[in-house]
C-alpha atoms as a PDB file:
ATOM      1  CA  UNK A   1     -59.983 -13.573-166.032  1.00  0.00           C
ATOM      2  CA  UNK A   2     -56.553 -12.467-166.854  1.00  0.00           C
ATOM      3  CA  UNK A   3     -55.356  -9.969-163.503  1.00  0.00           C
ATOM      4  CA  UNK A   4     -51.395 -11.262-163.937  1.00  0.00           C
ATOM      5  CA  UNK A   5     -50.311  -7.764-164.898  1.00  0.00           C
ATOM      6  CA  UNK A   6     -51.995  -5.843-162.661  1.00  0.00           C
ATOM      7  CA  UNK A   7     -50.362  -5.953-159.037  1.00  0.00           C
ATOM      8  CA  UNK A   8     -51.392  -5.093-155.332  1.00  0.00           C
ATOM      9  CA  UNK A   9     -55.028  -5.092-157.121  1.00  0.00           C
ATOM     10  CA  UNK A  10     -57.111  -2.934-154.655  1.00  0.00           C
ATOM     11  CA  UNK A  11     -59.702  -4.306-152.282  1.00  0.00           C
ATOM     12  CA  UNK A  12     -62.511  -2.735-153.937  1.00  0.00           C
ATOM     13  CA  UNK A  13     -61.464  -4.060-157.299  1.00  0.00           C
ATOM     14  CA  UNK A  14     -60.451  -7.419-155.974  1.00  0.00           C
ATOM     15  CA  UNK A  15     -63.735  -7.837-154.389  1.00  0.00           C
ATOM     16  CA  UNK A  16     -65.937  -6.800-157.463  1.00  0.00           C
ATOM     17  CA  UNK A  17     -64.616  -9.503-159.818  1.00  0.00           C
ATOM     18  CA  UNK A  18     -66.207 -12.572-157.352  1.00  0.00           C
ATOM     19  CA  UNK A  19     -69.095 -10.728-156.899  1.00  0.00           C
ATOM     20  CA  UNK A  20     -71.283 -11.708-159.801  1.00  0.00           C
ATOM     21  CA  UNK A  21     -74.190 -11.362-158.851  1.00  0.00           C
ATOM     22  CA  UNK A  22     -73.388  -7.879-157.427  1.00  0.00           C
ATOM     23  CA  UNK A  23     -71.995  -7.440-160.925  1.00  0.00           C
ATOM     24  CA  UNK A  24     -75.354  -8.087-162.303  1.00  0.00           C
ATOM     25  CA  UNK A  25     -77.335  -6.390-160.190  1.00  0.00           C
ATOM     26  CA  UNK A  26     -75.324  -2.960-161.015  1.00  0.00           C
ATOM     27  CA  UNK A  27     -75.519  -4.076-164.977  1.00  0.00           C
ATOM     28  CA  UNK A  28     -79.489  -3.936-164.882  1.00  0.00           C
ATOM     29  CA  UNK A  29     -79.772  -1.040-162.726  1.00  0.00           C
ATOM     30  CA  UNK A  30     -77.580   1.125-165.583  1.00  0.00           C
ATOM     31  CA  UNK A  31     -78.678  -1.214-168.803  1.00  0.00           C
ATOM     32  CA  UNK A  32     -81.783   0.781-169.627  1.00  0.00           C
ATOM     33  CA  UNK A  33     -80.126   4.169-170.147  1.00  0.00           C
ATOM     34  CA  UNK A  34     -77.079   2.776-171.892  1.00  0.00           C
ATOM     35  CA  UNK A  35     -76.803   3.410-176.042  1.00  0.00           C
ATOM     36  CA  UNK A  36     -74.975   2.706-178.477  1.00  0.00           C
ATOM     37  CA  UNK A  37     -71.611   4.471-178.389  1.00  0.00           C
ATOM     38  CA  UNK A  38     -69.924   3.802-174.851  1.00  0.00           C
ATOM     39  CA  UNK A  39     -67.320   5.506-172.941  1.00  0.00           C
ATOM     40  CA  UNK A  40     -66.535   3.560-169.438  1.00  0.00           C
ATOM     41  CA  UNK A  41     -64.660   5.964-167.030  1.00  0.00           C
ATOM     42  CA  UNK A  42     -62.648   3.906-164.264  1.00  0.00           C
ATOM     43  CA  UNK A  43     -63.168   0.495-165.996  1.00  0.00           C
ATOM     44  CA  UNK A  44     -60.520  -0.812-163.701  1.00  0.00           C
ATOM     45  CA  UNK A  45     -59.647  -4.544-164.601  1.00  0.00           C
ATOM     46  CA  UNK A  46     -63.275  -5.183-166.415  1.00  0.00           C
ATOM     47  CA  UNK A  47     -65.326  -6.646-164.006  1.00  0.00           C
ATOM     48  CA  UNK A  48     -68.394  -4.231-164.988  1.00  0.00           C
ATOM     49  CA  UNK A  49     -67.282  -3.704-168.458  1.00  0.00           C
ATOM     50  CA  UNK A  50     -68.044  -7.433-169.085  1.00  0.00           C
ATOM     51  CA  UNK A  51     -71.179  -6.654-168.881  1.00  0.00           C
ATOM     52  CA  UNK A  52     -71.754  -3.417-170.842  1.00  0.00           C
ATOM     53  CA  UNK A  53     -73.541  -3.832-174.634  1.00  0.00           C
ATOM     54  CA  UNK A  54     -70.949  -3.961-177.505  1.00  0.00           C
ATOM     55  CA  UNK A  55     -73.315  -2.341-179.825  1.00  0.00           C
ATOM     56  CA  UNK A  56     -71.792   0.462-182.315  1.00  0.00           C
ATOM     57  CA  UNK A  57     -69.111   1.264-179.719  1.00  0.00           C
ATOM     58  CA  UNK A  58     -67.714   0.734-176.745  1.00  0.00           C
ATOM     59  CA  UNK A  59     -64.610   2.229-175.152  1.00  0.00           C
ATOM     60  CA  UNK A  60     -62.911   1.452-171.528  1.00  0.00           C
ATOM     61  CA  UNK A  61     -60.532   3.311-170.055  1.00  0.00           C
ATOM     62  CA  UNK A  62     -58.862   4.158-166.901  1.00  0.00           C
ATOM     63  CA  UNK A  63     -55.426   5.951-165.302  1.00  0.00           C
ATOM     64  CA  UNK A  64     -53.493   3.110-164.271  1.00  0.00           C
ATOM     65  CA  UNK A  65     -51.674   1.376-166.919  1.00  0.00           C
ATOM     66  CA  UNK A  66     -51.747  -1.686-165.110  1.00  0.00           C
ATOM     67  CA  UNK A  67     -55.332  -1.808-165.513  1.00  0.00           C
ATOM     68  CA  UNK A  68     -54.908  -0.282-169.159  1.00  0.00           C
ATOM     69  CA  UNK A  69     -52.425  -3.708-169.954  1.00  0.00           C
ATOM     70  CA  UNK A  70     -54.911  -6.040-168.184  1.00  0.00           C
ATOM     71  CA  UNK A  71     -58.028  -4.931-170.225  1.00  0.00           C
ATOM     72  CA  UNK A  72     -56.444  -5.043-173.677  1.00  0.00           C
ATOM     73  CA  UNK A  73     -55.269  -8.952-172.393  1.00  0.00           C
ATOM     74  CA  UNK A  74     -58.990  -9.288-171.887  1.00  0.00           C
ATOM     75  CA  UNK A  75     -60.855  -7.122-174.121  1.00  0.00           C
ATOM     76  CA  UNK A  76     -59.085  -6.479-177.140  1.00  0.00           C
ATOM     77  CA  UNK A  77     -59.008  -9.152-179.237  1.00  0.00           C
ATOM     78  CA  UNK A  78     -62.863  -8.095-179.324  1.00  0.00           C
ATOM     79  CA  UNK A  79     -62.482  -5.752-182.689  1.00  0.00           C
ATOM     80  CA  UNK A  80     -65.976  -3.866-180.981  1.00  0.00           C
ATOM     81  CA  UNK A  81     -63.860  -2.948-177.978  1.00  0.00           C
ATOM     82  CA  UNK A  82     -61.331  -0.155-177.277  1.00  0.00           C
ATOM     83  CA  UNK A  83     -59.088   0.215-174.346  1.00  0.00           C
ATOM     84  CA  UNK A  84     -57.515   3.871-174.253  1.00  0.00           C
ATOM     85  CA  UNK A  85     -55.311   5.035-171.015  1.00  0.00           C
ATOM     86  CA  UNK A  86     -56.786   8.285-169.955  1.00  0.00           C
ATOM     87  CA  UNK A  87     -54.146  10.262-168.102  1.00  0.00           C
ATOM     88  CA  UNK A  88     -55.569  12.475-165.060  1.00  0.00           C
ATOM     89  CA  UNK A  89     -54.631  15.853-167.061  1.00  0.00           C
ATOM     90  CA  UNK A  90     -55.447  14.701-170.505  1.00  0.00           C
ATOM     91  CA  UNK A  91     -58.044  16.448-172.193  1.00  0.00           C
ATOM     92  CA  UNK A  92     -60.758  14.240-172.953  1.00  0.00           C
ATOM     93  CA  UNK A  93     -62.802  16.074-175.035  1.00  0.00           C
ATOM     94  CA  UNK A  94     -60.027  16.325-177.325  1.00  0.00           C
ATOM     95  CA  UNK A  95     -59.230  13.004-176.973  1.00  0.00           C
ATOM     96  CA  UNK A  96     -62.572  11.316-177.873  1.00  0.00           C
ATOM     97  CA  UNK A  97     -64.101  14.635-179.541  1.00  0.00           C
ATOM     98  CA  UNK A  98     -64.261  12.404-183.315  1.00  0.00           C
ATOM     99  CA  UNK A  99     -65.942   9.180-181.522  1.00  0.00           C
ATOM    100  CA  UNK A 100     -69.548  10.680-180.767  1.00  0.00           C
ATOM    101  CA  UNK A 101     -70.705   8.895-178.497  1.00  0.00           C
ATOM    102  CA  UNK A 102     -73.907   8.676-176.554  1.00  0.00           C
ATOM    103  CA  UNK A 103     -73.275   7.332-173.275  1.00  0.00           C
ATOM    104  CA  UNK A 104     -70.691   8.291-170.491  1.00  0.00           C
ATOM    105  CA  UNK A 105     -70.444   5.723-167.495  1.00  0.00           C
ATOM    106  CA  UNK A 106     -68.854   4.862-164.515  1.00  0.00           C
ATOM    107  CA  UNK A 107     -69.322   2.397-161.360  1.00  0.00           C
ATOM    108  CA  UNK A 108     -67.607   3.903-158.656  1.00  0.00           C
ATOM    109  CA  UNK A 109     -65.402   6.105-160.003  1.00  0.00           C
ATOM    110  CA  UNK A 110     -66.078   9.933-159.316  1.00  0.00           C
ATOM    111  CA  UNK A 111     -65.966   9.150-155.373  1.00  0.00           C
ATOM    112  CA  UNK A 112     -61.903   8.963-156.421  1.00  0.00           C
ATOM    113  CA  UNK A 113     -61.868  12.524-158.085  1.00  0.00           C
ATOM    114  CA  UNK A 114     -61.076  15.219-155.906  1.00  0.00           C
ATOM    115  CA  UNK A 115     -62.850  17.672-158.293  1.00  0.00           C
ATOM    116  CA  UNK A 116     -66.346  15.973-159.625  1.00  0.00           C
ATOM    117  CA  UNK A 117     -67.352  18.538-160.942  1.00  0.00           C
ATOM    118  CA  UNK A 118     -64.472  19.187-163.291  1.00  0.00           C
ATOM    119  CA  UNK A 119     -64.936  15.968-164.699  1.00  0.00           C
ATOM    120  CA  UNK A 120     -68.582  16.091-165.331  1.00  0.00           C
ATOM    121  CA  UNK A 121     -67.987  19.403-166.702  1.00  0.00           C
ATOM    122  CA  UNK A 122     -65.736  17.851-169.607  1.00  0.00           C
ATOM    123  CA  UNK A 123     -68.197  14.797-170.423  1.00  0.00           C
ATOM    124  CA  UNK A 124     -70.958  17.140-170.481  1.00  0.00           C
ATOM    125  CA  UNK A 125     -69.046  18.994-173.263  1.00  0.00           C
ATOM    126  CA  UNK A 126     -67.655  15.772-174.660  1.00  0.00           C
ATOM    127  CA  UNK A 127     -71.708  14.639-174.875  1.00  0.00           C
ATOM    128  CA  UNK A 128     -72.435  17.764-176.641  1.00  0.00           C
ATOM    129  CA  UNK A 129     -70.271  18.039-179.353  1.00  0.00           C
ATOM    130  CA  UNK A 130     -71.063  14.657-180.109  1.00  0.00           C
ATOM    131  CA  UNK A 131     -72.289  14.378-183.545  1.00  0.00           C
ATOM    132  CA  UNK A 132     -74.558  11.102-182.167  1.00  0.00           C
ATOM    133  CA  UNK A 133     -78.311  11.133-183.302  1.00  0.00           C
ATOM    134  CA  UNK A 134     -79.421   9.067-180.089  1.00  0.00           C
ATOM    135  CA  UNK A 135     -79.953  10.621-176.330  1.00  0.00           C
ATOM    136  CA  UNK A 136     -76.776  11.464-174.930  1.00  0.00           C
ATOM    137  CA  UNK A 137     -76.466  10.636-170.944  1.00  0.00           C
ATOM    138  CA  UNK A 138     -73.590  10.255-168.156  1.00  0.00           C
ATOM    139  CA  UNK A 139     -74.601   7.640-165.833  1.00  0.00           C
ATOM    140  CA  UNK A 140     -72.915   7.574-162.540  1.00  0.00           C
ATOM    141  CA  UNK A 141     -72.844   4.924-159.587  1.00  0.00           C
ATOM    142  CA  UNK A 142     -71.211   6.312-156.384  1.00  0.00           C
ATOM    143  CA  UNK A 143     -71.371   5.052-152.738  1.00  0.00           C
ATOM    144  CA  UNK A 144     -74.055   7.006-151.103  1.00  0.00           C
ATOM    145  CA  UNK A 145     -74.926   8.956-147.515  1.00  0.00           C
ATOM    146  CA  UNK A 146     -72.121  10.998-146.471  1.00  0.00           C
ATOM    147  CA  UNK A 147     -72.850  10.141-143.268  1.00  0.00           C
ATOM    148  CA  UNK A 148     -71.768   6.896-143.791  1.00  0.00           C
ATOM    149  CA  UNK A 149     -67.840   7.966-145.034  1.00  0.00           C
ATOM    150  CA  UNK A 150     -65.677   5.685-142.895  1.00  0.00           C
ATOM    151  CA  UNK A 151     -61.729   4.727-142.515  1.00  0.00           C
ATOM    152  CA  UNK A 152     -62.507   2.143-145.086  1.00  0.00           C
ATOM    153  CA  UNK A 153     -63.671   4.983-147.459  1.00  0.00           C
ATOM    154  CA  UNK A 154     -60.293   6.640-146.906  1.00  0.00           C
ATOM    155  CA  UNK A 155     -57.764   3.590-147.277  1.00  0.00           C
ATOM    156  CA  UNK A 156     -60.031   3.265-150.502  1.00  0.00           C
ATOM    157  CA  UNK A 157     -58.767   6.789-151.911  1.00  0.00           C
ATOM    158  CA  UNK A 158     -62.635   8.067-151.547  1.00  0.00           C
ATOM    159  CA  UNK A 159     -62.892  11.875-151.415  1.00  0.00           C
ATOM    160  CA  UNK A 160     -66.578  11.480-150.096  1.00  0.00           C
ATOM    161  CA  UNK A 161     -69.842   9.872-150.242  1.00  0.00           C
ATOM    162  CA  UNK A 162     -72.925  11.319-152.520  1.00  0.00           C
ATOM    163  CA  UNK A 163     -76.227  12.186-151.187  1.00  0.00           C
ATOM    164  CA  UNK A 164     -78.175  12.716-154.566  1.00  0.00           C
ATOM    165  CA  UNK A 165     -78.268  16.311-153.145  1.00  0.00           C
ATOM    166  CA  UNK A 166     -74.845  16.471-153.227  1.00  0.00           C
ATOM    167  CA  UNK A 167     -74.818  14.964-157.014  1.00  0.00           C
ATOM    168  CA  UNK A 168     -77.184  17.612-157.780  1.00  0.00           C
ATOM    169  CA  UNK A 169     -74.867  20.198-156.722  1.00  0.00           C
ATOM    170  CA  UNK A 170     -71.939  19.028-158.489  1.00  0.00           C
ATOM    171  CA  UNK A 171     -73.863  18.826-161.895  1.00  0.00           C
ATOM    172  CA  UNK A 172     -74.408  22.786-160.962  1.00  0.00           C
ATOM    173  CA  UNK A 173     -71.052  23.659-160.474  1.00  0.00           C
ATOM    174  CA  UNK A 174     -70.268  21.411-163.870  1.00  0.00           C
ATOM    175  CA  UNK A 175     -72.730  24.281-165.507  1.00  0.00           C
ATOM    176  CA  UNK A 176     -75.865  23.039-165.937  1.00  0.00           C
ATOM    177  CA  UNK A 177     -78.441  25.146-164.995  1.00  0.00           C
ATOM    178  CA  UNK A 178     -81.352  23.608-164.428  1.00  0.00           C
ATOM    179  CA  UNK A 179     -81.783  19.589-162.923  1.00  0.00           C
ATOM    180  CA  UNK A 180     -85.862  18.242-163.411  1.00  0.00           C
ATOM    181  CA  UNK A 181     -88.221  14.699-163.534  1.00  0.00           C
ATOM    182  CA  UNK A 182     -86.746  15.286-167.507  1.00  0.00           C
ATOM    183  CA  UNK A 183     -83.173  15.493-167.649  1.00  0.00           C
ATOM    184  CA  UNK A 184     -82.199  13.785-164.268  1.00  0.00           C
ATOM    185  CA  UNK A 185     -82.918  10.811-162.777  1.00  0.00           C
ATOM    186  CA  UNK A 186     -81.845   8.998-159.303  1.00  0.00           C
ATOM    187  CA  UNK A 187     -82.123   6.157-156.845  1.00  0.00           C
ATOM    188  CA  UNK A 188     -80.620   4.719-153.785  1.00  0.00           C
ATOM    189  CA  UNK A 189     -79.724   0.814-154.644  1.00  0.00           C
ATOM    190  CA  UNK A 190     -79.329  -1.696-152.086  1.00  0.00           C
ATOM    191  CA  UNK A 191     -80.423  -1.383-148.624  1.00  0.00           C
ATOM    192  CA  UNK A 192     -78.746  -4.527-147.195  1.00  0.00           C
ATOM    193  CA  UNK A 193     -75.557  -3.201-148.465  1.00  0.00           C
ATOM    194  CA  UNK A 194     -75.833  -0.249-146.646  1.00  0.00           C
ATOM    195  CA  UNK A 195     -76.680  -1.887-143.652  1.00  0.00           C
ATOM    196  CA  UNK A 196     -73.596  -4.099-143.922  1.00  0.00           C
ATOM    197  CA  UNK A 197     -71.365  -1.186-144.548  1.00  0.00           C
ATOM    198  CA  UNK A 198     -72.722   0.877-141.675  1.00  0.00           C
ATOM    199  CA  UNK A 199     -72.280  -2.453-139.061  1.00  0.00           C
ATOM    200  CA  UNK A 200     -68.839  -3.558-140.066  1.00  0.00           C
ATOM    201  CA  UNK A 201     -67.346   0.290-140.638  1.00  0.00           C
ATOM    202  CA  UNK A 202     -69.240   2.250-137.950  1.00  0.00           C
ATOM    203  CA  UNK A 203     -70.404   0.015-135.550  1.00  0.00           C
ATOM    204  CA  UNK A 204     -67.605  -2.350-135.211  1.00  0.00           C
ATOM    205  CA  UNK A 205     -65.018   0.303-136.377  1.00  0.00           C
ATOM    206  CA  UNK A 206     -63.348  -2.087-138.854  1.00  0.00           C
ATOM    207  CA  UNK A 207     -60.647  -0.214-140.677  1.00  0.00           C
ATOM    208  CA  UNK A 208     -60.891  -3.094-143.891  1.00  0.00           C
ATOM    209  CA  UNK A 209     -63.591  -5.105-144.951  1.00  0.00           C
ATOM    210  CA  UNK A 210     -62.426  -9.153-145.833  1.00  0.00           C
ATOM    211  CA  UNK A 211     -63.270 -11.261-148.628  1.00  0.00           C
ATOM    212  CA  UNK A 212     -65.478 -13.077-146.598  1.00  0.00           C
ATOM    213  CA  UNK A 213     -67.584 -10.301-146.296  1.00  0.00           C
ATOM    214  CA  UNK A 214     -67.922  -9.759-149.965  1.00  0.00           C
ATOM    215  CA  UNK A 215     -68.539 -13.648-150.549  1.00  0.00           C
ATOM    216  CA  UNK A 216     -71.557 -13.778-147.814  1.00  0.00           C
ATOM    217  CA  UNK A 217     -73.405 -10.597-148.948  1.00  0.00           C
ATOM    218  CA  UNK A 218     -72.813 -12.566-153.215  1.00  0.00           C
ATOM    219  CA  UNK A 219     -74.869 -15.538-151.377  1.00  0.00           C
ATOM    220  CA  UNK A 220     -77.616 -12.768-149.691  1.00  0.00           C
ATOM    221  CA  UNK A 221     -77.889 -10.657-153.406  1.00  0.00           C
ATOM    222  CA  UNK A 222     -80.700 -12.216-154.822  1.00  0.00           C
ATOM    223  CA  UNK A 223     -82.706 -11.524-151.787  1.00  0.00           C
ATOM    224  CA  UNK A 224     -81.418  -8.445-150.962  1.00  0.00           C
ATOM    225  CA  UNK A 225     -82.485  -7.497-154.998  1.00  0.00           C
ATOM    226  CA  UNK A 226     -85.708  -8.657-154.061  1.00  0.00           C
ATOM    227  CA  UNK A 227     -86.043  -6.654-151.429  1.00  0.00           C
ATOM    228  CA  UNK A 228     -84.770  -3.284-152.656  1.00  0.00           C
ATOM    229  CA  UNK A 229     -87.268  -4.018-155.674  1.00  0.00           C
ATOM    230  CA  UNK A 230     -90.501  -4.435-153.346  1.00  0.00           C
ATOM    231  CA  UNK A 231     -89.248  -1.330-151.341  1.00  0.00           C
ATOM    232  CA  UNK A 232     -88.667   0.686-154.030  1.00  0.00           C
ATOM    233  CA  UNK A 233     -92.044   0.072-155.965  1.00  0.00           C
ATOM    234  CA  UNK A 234     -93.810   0.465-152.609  1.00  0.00           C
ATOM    235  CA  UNK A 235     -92.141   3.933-151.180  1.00  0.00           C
ATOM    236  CA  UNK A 236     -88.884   5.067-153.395  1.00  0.00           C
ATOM    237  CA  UNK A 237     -87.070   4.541-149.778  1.00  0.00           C
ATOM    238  CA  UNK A 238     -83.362   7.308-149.882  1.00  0.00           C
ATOM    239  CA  UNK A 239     -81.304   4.560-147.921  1.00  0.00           C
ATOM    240  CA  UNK A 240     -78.923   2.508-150.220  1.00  0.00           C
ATOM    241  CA  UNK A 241     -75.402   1.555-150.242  1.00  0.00           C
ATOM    242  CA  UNK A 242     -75.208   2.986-153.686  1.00  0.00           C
ATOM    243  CA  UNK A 243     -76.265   6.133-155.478  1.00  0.00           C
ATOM    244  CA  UNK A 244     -77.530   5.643-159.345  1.00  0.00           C
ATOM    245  CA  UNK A 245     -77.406   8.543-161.364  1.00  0.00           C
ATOM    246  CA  UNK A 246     -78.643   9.898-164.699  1.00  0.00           C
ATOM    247  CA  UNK A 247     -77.993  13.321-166.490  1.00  0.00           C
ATOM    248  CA  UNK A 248     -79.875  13.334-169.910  1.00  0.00           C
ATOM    249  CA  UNK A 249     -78.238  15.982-172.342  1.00  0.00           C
ATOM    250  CA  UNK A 250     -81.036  18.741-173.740  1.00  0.00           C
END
């Protein structure tokens, strides 16, 4: 993977790409509401994008034009892929208002935005004006339980952690009016994770979390799957490192 124009890559970033597993595991979490025409907010340097469907569409974007120049080295060559720089005042639905697409999603991205709900607000109405015959959705992974925000949240640039209450809230302030079982869906992912997070940022009061860290929880992720898949089939626990979330357009 080509990272040689991107420099002082951030930790969370930097981390992701030897996490493949991890990389997996968030792929088939997200892979069954994904369509056909794909906008990835926050793509960063690819290490998730690799693994979205290049089906009618796909586009990747982010702010940092770093990242921008690192995922048309990667990506572009790929005629089925687009990399656009989105600029933080940019209006998107302007922007993308001729590609109608299906599917909004990001992997850790809106924990970055100061206001959420602004920005779920514009994909909403970039969703809806799409011209797309298939189910339109926004599918969101955020670090979950804001009981849980820690220094190393903060030298990350996090504004918060979600609590799928606290998702739910910022979909009402985007404007829609009513959340249900049809039009919004949610789980906590990865309970080992969480319990990780909470040791080496609460407990121990680490302000940074190493590279070792990341490469002993890749060599724990299959069991760790395994175990967040018998939990969850046996009592839908709300403890997870991760919040997955899924707004489906009327």
């Amino acid at each position: 993977m080509n990272t040689e124009t991107v420099q002082n890559l951030p930790f969370e970033l930097d981390s992701l790409q030897h996490a493949h597993r991890y990389q997996e595991w968030l792929r088939d979490a997200a892979w069954p509401f994904l369509g056909k025409r794909i906008l990835e907010i926050g793509s960063g340097i690819g290490s998730l994008s690799q693994h979205l469907p290049q089906r009618e569409r796909l586009i990747l974007s982010d702010v940092d034009e770093s990242f921008v120049r690192s995922l048309r080295t990667r990506f572009q060559p790929n005629k089925a892929v687009s990399v656009l720089q989105i600029n933080e005042q940019e209006n998107i639905v302007d922007l993308l208002a001729d590609e109608n697409l299906d599917t909004v999603v990001s992997f850790n991205v809106l924990e970055h935005i100061e206001d959420d709900a602004a920005l779920l607000r514009n994909l909403i109405t970039l969703l809806a004006q799409s011209k797309s015959p298939h189910t339109k959705r926004i599918i969101s992974l955020v670090p979950a339980h804001p009981w849980a925000f820690s220094s190393v949240d903060k030298k990350m640039g996090h504004y918060r952690r979600y609590s799928d209450r606290m998702f739910r809230e910022a979909y009402l302030r985007a404007g829609v009016s009513e959340l249900n079982k049809k039009n919004y869906y949610s789980r906590y992912i990865n309970l080992v994770g969480l319990l990780g997070w909470v040791t080496n940022s609460k407990l121990l009061g680490r302000e940074k979390l190493g590279l070792g860290s990341v490469l002993a929880f890749e060599k724990i992720c299959p069991a760790a799957r395994a175990l967040d898949k018998a939990l969850y089939a046996l009592a839908r626990p709300r403890l997870g490192n991760s919040l997955l979330t899924v707004y489906t357009l009327p």
